[in-house]
N, C-alpha and C. Protein backbone atom coordinates (compact mmCIF):
# COMPACT_ATOMS: atom_id res chain seq x y z
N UNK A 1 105.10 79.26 102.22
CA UNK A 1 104.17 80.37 102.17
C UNK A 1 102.73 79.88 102.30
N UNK A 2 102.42 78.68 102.93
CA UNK A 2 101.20 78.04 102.95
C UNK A 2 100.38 78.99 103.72
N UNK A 3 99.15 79.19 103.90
CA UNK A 3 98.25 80.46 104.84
C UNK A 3 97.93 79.29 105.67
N UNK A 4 98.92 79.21 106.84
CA UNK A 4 98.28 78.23 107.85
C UNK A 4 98.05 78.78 109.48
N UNK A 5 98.91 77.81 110.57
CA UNK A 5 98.63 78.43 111.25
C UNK A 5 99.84 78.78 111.89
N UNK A 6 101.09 78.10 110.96
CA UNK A 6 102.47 78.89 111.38
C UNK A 6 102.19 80.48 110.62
N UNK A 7 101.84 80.81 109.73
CA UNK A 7 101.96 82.11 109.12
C UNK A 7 101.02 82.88 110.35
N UNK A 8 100.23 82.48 110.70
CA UNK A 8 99.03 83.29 111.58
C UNK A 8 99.72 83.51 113.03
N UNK A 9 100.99 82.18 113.57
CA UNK A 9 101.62 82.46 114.31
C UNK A 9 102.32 83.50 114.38
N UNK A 10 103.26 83.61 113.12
CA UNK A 10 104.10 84.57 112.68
C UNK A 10 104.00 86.01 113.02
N UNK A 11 102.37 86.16 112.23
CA UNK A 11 102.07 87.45 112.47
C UNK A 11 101.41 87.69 113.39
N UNK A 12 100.82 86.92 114.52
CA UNK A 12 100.51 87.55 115.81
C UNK A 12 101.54 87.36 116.94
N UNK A 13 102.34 86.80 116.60
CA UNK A 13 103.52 87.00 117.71
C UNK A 13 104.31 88.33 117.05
N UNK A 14 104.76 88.72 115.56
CA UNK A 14 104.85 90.25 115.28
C UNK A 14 104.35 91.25 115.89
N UNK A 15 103.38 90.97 116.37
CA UNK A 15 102.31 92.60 116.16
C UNK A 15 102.75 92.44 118.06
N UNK A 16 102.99 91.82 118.46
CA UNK A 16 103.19 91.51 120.62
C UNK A 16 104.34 92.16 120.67
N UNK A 17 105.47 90.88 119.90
CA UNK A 17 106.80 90.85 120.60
C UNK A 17 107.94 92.17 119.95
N UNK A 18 109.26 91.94 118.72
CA UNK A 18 109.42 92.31 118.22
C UNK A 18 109.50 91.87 116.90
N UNK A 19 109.99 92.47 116.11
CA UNK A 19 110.49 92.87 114.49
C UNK A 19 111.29 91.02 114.11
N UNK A 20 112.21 91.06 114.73
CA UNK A 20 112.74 89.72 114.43
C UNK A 20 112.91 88.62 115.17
N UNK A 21 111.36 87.72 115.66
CA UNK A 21 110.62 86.86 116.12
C UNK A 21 110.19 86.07 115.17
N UNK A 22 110.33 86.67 113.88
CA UNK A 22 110.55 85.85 112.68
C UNK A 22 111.49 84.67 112.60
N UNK A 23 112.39 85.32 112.74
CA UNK A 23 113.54 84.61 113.08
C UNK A 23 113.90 83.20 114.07
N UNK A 24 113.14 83.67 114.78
CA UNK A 24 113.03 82.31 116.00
C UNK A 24 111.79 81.58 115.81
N UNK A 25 110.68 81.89 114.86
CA UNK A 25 109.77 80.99 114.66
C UNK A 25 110.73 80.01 113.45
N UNK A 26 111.01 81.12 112.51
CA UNK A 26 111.66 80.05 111.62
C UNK A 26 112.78 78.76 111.87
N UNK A 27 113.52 79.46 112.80
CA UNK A 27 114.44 78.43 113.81
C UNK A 27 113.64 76.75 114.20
N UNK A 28 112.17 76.84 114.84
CA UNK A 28 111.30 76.10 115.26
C UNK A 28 111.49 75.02 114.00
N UNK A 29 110.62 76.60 112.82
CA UNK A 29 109.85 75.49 111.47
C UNK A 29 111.24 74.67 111.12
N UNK A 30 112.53 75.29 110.99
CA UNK A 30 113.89 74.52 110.35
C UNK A 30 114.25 73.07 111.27
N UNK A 31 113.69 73.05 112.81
CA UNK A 31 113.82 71.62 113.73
C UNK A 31 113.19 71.06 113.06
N UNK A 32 111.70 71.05 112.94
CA UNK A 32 111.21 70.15 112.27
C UNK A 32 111.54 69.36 110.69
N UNK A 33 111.72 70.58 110.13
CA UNK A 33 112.16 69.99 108.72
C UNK A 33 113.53 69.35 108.86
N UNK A 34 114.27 69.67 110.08
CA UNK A 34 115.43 69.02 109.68
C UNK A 34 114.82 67.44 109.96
N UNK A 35 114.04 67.46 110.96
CA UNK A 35 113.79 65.66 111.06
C UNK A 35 113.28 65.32 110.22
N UNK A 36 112.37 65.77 109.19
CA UNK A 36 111.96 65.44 108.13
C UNK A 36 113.22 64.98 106.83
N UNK A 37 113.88 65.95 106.88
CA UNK A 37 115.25 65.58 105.87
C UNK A 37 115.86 64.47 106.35
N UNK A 38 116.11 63.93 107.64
CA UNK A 38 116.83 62.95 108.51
C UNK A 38 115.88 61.56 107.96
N UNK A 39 114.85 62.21 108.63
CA UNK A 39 114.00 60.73 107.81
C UNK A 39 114.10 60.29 106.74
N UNK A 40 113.73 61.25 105.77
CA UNK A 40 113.61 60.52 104.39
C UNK A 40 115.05 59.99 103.71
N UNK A 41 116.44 61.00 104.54
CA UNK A 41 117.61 60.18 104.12
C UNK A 41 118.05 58.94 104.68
N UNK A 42 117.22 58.52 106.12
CA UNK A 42 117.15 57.04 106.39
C UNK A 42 116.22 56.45 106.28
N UNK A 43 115.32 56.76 105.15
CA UNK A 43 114.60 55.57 104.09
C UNK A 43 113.51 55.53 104.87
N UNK A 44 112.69 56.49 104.95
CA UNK A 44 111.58 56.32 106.11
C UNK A 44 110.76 57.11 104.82
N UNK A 45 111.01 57.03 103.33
CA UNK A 45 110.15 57.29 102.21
C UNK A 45 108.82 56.33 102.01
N UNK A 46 108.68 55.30 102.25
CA UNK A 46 107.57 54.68 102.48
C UNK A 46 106.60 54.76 103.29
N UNK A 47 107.04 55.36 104.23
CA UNK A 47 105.94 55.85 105.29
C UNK A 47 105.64 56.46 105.14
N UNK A 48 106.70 58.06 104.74
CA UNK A 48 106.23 59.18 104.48
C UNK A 48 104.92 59.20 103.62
N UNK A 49 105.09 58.56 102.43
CA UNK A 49 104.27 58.34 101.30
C UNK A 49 102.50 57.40 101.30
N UNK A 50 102.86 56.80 102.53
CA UNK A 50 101.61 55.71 102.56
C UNK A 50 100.69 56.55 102.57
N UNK A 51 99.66 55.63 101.53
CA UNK A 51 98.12 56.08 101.99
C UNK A 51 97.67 56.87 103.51
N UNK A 52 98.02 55.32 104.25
CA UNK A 52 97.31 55.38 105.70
C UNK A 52 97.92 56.49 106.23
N UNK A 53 99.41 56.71 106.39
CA UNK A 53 99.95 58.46 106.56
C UNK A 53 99.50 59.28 106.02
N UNK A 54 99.11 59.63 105.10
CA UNK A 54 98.41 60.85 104.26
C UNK A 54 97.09 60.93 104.90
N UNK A 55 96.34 59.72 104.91
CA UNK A 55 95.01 59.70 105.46
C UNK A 55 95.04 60.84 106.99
N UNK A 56 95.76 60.06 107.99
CA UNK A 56 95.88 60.23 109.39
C UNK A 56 96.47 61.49 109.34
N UNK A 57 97.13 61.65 108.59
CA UNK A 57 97.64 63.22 108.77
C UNK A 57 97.02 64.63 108.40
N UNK A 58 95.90 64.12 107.54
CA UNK A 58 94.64 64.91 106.57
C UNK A 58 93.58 65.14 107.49
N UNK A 59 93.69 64.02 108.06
CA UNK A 59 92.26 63.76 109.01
C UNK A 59 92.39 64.90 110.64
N UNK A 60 93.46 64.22 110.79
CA UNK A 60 94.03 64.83 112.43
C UNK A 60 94.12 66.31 111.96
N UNK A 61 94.86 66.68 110.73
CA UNK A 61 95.66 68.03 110.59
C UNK A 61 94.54 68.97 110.66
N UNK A 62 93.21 68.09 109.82
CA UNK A 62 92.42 69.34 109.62
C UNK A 62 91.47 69.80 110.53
N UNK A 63 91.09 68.51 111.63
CA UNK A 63 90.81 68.76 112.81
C UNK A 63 91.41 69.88 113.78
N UNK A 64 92.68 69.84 113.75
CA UNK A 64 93.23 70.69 114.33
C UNK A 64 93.00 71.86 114.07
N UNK A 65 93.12 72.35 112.46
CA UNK A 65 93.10 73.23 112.27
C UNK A 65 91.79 73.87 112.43
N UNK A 66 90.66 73.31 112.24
CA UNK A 66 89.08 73.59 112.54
C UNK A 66 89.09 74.26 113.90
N UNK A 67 89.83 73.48 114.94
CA UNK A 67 89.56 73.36 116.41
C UNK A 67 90.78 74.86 116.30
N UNK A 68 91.84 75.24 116.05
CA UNK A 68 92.25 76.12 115.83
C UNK A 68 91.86 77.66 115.64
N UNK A 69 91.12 77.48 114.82
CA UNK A 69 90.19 78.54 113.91
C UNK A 69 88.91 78.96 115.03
N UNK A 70 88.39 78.20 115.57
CA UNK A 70 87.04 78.19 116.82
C UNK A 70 88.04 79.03 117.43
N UNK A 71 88.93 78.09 118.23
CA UNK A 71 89.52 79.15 119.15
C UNK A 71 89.96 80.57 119.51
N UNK A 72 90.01 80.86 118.15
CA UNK A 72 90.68 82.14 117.62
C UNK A 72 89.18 82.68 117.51
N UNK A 73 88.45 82.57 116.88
CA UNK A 73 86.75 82.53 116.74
C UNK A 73 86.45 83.28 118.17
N UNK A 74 86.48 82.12 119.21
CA UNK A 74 85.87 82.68 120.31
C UNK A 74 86.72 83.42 121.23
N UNK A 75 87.93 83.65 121.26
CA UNK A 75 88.78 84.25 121.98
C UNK A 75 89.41 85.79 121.56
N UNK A 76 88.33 86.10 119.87
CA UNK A 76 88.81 87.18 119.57
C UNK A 76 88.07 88.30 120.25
N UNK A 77 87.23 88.58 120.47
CA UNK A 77 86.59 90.12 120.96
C UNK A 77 88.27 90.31 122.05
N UNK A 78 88.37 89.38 122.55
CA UNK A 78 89.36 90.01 123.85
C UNK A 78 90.66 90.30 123.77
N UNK A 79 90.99 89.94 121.85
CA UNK A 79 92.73 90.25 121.34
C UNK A 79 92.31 92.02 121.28
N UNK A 80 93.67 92.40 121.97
CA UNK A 80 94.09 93.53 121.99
C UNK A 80 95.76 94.00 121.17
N UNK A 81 96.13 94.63 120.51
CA UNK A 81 97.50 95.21 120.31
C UNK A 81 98.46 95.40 121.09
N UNK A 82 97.88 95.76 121.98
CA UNK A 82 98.48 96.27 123.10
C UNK A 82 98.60 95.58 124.36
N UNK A 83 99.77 95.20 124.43
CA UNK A 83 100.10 94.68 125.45
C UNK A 83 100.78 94.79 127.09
N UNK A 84 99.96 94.06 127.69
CA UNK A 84 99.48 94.90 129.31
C UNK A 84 100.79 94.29 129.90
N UNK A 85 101.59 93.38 129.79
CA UNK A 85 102.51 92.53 130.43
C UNK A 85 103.48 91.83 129.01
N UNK A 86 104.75 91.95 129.43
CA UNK A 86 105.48 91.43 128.74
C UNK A 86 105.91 90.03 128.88
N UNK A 87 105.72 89.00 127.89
CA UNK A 87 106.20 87.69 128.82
C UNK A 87 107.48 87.36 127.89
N UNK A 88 108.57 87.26 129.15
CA UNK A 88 109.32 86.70 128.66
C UNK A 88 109.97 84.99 128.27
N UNK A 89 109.41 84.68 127.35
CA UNK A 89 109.85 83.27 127.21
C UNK A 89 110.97 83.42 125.83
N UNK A 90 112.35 82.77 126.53
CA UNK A 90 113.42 82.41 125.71
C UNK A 90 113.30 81.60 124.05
N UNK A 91 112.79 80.30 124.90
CA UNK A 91 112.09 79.28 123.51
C UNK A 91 110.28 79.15 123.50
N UNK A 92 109.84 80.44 123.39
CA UNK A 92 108.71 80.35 123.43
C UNK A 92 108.45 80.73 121.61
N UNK A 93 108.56 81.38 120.84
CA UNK A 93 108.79 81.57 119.67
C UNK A 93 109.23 80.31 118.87
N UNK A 94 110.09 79.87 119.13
CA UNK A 94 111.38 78.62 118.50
C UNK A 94 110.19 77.49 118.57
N UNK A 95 109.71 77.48 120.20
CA UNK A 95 108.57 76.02 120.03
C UNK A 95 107.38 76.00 119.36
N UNK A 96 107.14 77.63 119.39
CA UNK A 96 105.75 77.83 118.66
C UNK A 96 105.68 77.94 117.01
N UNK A 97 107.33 77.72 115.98
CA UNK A 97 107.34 77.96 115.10
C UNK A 97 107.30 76.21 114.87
N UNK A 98 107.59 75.15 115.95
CA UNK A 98 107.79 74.36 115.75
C UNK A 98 106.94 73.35 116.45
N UNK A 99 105.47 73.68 116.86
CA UNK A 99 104.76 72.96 117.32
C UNK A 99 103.70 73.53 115.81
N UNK A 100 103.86 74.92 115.14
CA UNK A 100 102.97 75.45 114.37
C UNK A 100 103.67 74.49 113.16
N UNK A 101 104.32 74.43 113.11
CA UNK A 101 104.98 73.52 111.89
C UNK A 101 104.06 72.23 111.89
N UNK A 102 104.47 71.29 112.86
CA UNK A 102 104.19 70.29 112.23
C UNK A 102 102.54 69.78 113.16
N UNK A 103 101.90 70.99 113.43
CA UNK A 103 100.08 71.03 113.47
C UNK A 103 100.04 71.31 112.44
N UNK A 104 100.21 71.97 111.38
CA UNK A 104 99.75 72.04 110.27
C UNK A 104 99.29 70.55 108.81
N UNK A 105 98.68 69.97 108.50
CA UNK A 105 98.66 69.24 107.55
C UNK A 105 99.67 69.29 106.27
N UNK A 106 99.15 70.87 105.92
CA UNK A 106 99.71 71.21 104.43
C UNK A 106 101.64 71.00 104.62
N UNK A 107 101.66 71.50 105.70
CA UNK A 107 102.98 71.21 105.91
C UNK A 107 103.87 69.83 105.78
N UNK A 108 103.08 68.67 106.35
CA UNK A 108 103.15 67.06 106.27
C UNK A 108 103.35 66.58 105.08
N UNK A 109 102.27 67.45 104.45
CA UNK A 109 101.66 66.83 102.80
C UNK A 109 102.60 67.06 102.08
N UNK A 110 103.19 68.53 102.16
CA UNK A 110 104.35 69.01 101.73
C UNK A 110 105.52 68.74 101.59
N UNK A 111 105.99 68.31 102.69
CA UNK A 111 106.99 67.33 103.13
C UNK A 111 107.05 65.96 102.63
N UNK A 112 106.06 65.09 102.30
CA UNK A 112 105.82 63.91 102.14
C UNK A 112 105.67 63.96 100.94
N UNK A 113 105.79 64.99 99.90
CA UNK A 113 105.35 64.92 98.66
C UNK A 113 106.43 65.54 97.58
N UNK A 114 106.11 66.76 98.04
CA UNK A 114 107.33 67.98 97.04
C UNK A 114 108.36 68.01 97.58
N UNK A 115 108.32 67.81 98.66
CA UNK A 115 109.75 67.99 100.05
C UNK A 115 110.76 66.59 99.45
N UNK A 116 109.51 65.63 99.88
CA UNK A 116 110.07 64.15 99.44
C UNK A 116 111.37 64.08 97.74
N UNK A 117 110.43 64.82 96.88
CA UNK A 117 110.75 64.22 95.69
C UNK A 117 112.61 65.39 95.75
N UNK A 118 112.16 66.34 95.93
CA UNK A 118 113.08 67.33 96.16
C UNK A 118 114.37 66.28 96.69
N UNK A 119 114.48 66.44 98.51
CA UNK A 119 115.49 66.16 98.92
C UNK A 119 116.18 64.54 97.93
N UNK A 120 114.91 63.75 97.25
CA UNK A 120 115.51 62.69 96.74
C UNK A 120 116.39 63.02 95.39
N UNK A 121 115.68 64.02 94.61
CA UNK A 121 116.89 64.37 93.72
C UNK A 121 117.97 64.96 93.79
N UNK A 122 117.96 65.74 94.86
CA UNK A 122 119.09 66.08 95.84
C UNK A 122 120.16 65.54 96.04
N UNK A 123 119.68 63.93 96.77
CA UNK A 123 120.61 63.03 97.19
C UNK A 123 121.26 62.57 95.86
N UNK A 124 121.01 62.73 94.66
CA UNK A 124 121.33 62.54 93.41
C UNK A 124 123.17 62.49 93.20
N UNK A 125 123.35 63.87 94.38
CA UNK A 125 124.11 64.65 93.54
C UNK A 125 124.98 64.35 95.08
N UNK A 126 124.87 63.40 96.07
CA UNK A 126 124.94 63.17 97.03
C UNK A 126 125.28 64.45 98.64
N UNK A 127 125.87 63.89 99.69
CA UNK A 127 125.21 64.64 100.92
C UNK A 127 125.35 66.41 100.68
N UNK A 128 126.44 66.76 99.70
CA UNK A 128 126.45 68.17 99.34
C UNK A 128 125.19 68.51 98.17
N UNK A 129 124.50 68.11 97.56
CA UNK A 129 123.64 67.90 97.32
C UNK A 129 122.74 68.54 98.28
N UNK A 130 122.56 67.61 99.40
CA UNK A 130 121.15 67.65 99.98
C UNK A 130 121.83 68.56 100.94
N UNK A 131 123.17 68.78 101.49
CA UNK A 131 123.54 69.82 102.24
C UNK A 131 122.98 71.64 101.47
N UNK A 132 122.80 71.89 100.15
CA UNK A 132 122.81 72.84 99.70
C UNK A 132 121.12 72.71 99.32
N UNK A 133 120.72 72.03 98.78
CA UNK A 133 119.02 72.26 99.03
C UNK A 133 118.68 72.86 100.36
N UNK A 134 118.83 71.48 101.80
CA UNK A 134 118.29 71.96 102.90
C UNK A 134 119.02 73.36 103.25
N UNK A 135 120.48 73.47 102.96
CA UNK A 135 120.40 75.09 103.46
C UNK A 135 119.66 76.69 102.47
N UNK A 136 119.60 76.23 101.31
CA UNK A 136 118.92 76.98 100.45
C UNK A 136 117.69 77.17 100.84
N UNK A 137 116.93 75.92 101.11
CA UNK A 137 115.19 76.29 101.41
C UNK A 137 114.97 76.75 103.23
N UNK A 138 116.28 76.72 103.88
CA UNK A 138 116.21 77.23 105.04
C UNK A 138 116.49 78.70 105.48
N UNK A 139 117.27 78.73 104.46
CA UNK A 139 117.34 80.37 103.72
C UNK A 139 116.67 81.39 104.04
N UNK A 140 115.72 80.30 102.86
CA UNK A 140 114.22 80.87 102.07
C UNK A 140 113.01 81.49 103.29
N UNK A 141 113.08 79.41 104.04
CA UNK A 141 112.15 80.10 105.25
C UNK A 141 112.37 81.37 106.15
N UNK A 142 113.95 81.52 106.77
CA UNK A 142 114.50 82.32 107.23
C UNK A 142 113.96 83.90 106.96
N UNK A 143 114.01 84.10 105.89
CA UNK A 143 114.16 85.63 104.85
C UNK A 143 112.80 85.03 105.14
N UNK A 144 111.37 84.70 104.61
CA UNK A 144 110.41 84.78 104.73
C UNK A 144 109.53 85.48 105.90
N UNK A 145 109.98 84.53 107.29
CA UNK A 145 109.45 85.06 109.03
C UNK A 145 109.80 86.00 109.09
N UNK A 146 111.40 86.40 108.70
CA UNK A 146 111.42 87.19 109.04
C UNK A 146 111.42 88.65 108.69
N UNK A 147 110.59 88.26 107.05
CA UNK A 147 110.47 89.44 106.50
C UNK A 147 108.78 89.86 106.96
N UNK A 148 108.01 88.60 107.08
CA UNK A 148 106.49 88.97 108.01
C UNK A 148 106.81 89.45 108.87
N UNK A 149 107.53 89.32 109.60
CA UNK A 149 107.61 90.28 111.44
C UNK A 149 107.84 91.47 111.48
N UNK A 150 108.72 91.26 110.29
CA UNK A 150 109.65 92.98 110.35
C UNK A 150 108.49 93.92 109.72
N UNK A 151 107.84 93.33 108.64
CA UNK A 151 106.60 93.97 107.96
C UNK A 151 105.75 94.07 109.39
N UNK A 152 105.59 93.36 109.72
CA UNK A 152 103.97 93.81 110.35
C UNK A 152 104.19 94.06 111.97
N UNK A 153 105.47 93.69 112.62
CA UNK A 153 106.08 94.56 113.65
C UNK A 153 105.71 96.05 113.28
N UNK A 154 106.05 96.55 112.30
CA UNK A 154 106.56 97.80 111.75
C UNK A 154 104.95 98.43 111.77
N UNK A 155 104.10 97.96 111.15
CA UNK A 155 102.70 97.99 110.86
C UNK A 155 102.06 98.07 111.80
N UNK A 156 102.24 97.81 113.15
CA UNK A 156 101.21 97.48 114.25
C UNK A 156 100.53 98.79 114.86
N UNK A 157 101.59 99.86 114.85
CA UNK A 157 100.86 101.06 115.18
C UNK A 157 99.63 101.63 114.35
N UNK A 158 100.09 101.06 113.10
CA UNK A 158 98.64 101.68 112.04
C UNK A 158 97.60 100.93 112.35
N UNK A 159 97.55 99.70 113.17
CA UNK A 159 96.27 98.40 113.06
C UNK A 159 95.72 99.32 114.17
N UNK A 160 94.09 99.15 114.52
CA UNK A 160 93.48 99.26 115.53
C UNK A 160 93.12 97.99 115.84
N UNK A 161 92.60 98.23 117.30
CA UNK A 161 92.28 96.88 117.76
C UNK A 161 91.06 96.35 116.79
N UNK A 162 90.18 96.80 116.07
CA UNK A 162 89.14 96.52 115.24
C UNK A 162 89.60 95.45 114.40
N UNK A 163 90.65 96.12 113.53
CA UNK A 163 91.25 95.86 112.43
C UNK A 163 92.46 94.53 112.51
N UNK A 164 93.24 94.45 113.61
CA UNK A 164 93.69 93.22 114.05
C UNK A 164 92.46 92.27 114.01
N UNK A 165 91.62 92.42 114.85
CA UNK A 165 90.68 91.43 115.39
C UNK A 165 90.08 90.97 113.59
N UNK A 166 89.65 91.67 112.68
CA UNK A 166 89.07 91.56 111.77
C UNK A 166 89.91 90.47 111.09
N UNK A 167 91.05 90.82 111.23
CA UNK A 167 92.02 90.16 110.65
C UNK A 167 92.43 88.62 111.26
N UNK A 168 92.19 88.68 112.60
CA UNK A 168 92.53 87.06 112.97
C UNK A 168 90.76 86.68 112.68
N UNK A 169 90.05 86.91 112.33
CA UNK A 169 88.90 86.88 112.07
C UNK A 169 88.80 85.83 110.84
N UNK A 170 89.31 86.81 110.18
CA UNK A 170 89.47 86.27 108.54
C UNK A 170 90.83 84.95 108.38
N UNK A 171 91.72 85.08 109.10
CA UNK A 171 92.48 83.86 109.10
C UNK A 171 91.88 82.69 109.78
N UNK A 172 91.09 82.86 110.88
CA UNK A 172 90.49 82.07 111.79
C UNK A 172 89.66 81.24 110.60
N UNK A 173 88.68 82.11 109.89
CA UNK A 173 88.01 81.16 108.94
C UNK A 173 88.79 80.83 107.73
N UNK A 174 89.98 81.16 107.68
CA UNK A 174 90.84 80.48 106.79
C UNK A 174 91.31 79.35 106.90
N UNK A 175 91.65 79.16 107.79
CA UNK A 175 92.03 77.86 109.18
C UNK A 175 90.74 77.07 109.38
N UNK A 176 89.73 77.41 109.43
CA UNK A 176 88.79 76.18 109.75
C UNK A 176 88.57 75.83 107.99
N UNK A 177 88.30 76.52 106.82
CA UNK A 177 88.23 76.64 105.67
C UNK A 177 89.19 75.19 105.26
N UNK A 178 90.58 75.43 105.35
CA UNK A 178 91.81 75.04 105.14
C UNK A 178 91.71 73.41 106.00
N UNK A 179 90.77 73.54 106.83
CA UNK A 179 90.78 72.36 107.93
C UNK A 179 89.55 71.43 107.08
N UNK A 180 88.77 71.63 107.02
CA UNK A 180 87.71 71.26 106.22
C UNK A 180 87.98 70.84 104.65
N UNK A 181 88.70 71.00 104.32
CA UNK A 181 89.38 70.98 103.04
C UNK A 181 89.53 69.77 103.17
N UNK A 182 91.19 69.80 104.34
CA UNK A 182 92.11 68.33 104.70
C UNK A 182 91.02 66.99 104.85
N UNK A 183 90.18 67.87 105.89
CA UNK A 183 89.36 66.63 106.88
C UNK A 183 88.63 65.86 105.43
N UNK A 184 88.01 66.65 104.70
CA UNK A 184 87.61 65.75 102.95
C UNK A 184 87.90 64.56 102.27
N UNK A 185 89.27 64.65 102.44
CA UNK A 185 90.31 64.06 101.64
C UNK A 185 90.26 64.42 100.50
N UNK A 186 90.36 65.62 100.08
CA UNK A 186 90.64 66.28 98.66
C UNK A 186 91.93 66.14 98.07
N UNK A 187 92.73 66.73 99.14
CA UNK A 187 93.90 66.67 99.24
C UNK A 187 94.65 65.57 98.39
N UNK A 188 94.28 64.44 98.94
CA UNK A 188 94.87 63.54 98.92
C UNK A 188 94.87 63.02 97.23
């Protein structure tokens, strides 16, 4: 539930496409985490954890997200609701839940930290163990996208174009906010 720029994905591919696009972003975010679970069960916990990873990933993530936030910044007067052309892309959702995944920092940090300690007590209880965490918190993400889409699919007729725009407005400086944070090293 981090306010990044998979959630901002979420809900502006809602308000375009349909209701359960949730669904296929979350598909994306679950690729990534599965390599994340893959890793840390072949001992790639030291990396995850290093300084210099946390650093590089704080640094880059929040860049991104700054450079993110501009974009949205300067490209908003021209977001509309309404859409003039339909595009159809198959894995266009799936890549964007999963390129938004792991641009995000908080997501890394997450992974490398709470994710980390998680799947390790997990493995406790061995691979059914970590078979029932990762499908539990995939669940979770699941029911999450795709309860944003269905919400704000549903919602889009009430938005005006004002009121969208206001709104990637306010995430936009959430995202450079959120970027500026990382780029600090507060985080860390």
């Amino acid at each position: 539930m981090i306010p990044g720029p998979l959630f901002l994905f979420t809900v502006s591919q809602s308000l375009k496409k349909d209701a359960a696009v949730g669904l296929r972003i979350a598909i994306g975010h679950i690729i990534i985490e599965a390599v994340f679970v893959i890793l840390i069960f072949l001992g790639f916990k030291s990396f995850l954890t290093s300084e210099i990873f946390m650093r590089v990933v704080s640094g880059l993530g929040g860049i991104a997200l700054v450079g993110m936030g501009l974009i949205l910044l300067r490209g908003v007067t021209r977001m509309s609701l309404t859409v003039k052309h339909k595009i159809n892309s198959r894995y266009g959702a799936i890549a964007g839940g999963a390129f938004f995944s792991i641009a995000s920092p908080g997501f890394l940090i997450w992974w490398s930290t709470i994710g980390l300690s998680v799947i390790l007590k997990a493995l406790l209880f061995g691979l059914m163990g970590l078979a029932m965490v990762a499908v539990g918190h995939w669940i979770a993400d699941i029911g999450w996208h795709w309860f944003v889409s269905y919400f704000m699919h549903q919602k889009r007729y009430s938005l005006s174009d004002e009121l969208y725009r206001g709104i990637v407005r306010l995430l936009a400086v959430g995202l450079m906010a959120m970027g500026v944070y990382f780029c600090t090293g507060v985080s860390i």
